[in-house]
Protein backbone atom coordinates (compact mmCIF):
# COMPACT_ATOMS: atom_id res chain seq x y z
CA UNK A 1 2.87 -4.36 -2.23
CA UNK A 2 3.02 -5.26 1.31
CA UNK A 3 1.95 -3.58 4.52
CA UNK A 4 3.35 -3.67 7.89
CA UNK A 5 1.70 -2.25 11.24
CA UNK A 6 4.25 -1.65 14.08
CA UNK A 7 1.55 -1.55 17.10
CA UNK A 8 4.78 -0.11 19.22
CA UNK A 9 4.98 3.01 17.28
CA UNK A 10 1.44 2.90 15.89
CA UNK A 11 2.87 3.29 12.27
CA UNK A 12 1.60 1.44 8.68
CA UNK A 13 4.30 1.45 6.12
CA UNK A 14 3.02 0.28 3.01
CA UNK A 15 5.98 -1.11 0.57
CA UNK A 16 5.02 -0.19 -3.02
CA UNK A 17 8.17 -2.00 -4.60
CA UNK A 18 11.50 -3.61 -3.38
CA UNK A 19 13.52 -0.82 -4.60
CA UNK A 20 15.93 0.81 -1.88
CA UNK A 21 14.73 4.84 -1.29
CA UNK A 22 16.73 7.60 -0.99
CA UNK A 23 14.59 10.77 -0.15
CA UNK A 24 11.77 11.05 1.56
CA UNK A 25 8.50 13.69 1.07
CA UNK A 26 6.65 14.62 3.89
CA UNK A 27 3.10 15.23 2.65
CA UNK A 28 1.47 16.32 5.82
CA UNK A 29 2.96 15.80 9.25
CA UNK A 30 2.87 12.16 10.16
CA UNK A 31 2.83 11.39 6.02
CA UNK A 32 5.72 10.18 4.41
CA UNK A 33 6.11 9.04 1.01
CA UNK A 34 9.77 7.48 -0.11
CA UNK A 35 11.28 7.97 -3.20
CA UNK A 36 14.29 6.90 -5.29
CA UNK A 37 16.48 9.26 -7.32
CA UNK A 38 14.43 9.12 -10.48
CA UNK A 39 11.51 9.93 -8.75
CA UNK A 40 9.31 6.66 -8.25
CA UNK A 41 7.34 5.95 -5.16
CA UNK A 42 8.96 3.16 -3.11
CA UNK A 43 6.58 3.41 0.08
CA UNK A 44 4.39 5.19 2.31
CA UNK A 45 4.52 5.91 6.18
CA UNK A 46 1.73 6.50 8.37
CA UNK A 47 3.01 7.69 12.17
CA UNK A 48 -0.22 7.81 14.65
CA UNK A 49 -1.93 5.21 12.19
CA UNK A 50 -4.60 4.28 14.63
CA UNK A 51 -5.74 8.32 14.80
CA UNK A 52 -5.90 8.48 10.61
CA UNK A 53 -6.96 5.56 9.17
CA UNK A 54 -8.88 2.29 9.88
CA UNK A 55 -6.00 0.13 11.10
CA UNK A 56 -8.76 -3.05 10.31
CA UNK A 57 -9.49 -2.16 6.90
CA UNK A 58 -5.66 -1.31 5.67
CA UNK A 59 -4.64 -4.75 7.19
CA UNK A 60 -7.13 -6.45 5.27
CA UNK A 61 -7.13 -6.89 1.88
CA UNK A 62 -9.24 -8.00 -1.20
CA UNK A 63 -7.59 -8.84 -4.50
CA UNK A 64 -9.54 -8.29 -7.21
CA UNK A 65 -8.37 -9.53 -10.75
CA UNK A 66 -10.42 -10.79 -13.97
CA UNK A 67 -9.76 -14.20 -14.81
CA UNK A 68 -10.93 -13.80 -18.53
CA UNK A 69 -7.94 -11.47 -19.38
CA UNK A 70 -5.99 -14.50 -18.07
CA UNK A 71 -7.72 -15.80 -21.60
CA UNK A 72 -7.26 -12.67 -23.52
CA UNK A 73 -11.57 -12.74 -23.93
CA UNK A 74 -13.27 -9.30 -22.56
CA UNK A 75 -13.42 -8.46 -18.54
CA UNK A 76 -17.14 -9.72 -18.29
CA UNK A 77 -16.62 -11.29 -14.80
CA UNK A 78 -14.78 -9.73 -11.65
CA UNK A 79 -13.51 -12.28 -8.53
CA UNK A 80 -13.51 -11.05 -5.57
CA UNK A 81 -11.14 -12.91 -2.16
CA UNK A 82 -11.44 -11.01 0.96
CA UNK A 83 -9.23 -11.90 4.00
């Protein structure tokens, strides 16, 4: 997943997958999700970003992830990186 900001436009896309869309649903105005023939989700656009969302806390980003399934042993301890 990746996200991009254009300050320009004031408009987050976030990139679910690398796959090329070809429709588009418009969810509400300003909210578009992009799809691909069969259906899955490729991405998500937000036009007038900076009036719907925090703009600070979509283009940060924790990654959370258990590094005892790594081991196949039960999820007993979470990690936690912020940036």
């Amino acid at each position: 997943m990746r996200v991009h900001y254009d300050q320009e436009v004031d408009a987050v896309y976030i990139q679910l997958d690398d796959s090329i869309p070809d429709g588009v649903v418009e969810t509400k105005e300003g909210v578009n999700i992009d799809t691909t023939e069969d259906g899955r989700l490729t991405g998500i656009e937000i036009l007038n970003a900076s009036k719907k969302m925090n703009l600070n806390r979509i283009l940060s980003y924790t990654l959370e992830f258990d590094v005892l399934s790594f081991a196949h042993s039960p999820p007993e301890q979470v990690h936690r990186i912020e940036a």
